[in-house]
N, C-alpha and C. Protein backbone atom coordinates (compact mmCIF):
# COMPACT_ATOMS: atom_id res chain seq x y z
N UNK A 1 -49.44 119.43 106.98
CA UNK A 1 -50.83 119.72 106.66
C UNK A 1 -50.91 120.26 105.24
N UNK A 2 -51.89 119.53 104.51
CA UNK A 2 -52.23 120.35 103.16
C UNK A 2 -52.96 121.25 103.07
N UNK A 3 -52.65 122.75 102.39
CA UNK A 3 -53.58 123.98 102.80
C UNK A 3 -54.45 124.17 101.57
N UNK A 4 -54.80 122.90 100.64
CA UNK A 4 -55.72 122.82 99.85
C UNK A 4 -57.36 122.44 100.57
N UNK A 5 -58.04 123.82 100.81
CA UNK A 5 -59.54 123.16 100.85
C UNK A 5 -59.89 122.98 99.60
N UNK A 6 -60.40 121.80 99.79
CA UNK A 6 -60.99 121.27 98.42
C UNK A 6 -63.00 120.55 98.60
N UNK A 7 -62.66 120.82 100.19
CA UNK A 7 -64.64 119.89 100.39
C UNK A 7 -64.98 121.03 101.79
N UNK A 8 -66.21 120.86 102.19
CA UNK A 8 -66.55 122.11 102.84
C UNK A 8 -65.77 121.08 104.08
N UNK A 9 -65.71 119.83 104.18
CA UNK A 9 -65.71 119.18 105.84
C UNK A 9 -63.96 119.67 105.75
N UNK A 10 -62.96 119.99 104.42
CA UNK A 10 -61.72 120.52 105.20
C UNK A 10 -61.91 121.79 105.34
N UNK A 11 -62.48 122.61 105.33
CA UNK A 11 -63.32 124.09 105.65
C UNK A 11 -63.69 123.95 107.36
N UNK A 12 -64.84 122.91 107.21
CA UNK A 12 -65.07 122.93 108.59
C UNK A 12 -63.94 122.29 109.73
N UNK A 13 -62.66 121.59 109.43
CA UNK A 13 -61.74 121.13 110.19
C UNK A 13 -60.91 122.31 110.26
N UNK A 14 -60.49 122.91 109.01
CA UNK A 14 -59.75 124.13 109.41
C UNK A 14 -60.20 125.05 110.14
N UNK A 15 -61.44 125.50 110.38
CA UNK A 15 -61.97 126.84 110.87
C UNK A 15 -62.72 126.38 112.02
N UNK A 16 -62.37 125.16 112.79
CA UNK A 16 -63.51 124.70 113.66
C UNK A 16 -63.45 125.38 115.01
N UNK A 17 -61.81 125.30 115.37
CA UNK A 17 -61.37 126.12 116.69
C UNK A 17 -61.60 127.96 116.67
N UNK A 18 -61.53 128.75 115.52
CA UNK A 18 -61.64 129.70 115.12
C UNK A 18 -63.11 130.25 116.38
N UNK A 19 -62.93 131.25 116.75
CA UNK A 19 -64.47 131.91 117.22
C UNK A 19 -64.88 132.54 116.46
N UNK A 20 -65.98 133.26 116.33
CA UNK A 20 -67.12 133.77 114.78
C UNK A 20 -66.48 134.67 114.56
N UNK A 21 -65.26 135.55 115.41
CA UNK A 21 -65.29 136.91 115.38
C UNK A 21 -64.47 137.25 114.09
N UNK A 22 -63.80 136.25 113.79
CA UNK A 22 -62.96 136.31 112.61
C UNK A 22 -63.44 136.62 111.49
N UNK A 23 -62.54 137.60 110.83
CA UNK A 23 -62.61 138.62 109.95
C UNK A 23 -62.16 137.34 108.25
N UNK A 24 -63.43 137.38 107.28
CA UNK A 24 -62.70 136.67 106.10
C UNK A 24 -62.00 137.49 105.09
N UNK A 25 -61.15 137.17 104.35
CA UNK A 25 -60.45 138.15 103.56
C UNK A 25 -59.65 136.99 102.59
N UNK A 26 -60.30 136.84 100.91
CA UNK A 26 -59.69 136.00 100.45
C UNK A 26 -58.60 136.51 99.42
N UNK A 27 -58.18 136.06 99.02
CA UNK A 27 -56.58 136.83 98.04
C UNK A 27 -56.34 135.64 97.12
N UNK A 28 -56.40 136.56 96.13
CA UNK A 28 -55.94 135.75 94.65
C UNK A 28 -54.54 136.18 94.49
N UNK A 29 -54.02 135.12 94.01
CA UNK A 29 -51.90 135.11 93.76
C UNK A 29 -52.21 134.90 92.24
N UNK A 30 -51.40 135.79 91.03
CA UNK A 30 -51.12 134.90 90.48
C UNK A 30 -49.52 134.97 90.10
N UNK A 31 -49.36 134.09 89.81
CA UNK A 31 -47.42 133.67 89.12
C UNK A 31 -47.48 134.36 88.11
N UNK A 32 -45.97 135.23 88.64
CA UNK A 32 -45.27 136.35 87.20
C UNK A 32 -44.70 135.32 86.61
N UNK A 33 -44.42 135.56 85.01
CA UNK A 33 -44.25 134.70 84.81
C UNK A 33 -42.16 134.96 84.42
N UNK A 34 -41.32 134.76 84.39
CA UNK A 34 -40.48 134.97 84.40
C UNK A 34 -39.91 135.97 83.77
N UNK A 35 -40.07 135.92 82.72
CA UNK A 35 -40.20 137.08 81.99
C UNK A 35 -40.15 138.50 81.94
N UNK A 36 -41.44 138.30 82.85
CA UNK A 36 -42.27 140.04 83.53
C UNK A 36 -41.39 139.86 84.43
N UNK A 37 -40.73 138.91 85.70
CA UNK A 37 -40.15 139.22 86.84
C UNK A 37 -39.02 140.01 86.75
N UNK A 38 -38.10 139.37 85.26
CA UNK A 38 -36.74 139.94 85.71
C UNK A 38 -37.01 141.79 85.39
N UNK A 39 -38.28 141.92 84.89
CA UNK A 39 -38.11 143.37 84.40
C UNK A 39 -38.81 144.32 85.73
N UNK A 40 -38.85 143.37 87.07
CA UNK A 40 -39.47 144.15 88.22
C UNK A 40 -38.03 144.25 89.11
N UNK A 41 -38.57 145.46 89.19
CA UNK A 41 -37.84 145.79 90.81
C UNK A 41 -37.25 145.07 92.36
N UNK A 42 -38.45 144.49 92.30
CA UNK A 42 -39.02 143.92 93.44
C UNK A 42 -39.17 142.31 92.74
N UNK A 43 -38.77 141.53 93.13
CA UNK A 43 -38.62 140.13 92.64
C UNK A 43 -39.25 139.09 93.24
N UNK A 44 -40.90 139.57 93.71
CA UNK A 44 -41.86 138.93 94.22
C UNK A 44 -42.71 138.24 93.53
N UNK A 45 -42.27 136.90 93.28
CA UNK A 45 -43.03 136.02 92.17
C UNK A 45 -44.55 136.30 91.69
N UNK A 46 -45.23 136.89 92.30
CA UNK A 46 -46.47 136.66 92.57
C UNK A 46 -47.23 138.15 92.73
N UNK A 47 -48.38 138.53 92.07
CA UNK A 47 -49.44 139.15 92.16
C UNK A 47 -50.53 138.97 93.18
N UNK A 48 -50.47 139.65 94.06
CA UNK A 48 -51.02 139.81 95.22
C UNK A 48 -52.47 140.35 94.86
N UNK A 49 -53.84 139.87 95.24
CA UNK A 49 -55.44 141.19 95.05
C UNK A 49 -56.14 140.51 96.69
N UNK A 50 -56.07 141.04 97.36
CA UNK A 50 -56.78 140.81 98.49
C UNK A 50 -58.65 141.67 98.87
N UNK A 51 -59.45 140.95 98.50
CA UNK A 51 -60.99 141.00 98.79
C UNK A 51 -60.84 141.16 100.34
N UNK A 52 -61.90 142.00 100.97
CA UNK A 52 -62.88 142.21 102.08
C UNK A 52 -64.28 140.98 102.23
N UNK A 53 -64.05 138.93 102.72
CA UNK A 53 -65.54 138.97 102.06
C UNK A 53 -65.12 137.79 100.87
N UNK A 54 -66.47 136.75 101.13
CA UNK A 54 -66.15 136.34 100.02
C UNK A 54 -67.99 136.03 99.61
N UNK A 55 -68.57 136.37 98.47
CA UNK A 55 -69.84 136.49 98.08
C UNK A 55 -70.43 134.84 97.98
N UNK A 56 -71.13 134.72 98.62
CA UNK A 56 -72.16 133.40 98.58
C UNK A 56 -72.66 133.11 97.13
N UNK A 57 -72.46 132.32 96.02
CA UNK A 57 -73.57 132.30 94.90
C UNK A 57 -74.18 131.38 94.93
N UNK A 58 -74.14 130.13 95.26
CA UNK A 58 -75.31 129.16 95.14
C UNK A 58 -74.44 128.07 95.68
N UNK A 59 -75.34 127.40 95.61
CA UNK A 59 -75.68 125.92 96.63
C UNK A 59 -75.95 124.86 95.03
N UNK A 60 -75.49 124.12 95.33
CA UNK A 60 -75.16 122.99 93.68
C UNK A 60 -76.08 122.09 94.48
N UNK A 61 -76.97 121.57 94.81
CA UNK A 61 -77.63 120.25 95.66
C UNK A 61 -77.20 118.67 94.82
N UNK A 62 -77.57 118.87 93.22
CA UNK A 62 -77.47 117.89 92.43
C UNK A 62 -76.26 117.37 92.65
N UNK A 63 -75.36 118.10 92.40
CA UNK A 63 -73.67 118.12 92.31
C UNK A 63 -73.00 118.24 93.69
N UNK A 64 -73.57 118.45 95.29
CA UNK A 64 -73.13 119.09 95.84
C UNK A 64 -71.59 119.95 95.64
N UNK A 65 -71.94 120.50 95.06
CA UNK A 65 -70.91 122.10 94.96
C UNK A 65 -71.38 123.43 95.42
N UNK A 66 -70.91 123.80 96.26
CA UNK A 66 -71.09 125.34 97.19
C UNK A 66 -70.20 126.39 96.32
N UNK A 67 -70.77 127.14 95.81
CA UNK A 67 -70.10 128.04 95.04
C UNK A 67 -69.88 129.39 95.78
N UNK A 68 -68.50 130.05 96.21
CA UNK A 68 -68.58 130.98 96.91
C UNK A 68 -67.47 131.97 95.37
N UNK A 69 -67.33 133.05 95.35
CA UNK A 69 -66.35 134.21 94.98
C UNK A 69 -66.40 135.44 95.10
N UNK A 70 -65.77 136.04 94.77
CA UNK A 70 -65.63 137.43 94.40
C UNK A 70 -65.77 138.53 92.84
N UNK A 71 -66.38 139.48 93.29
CA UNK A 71 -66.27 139.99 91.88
C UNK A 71 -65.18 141.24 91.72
N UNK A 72 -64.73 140.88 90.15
CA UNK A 72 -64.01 141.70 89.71
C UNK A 72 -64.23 142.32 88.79
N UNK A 73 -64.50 143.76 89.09
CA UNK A 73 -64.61 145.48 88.02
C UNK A 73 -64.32 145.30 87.35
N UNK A 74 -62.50 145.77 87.90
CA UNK A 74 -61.39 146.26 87.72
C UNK A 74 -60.21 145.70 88.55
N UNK A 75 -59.07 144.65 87.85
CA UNK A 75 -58.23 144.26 88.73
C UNK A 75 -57.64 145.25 89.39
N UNK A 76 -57.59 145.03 90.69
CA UNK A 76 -56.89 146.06 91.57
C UNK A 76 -55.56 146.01 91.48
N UNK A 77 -54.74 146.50 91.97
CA UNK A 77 -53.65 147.10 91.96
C UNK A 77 -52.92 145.69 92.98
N UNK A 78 -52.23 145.42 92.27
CA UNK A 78 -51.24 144.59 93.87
C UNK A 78 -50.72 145.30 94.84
């Protein structure tokens, strides 16, 4: 299975069995880049920010594009 949603209908195939009660929580990764890794401790490729929630912004009709994200302050802390 590819865990790229890329259209709302693989949204709605992934989440179809799901019941409502489910909790959303989206998380941005990004790649250390080698560099920064060897100078960590911990040799976890990746920058972890996990959201509560992901904010509705608009509805594209022309384009159909559903625009959902999150906002960021202040990057949080991994």
């Amino acid at each position: 299975m590819d865990d790229t949603i890329k259209t709302v209908g693989d949204l709605r195939n992934l989440i179809s069995d799901l019941s409502d009660d489910y909790v959303i929580r989206f998380e941005v990764r990004r790649k250390v880049p080698d560099e920064e890794l060897v100078l960590r401790s911990y040799k976890y490729p990746y920058d972890c920010y996990q959201f509560d929630g992901i904010e509705f912004d608009d509805i594209g009709v022309s384009d159909k594009v559903l625009c959902l994200g999150v906002e960021l302050e202040n990057l949080p802390k991994p």
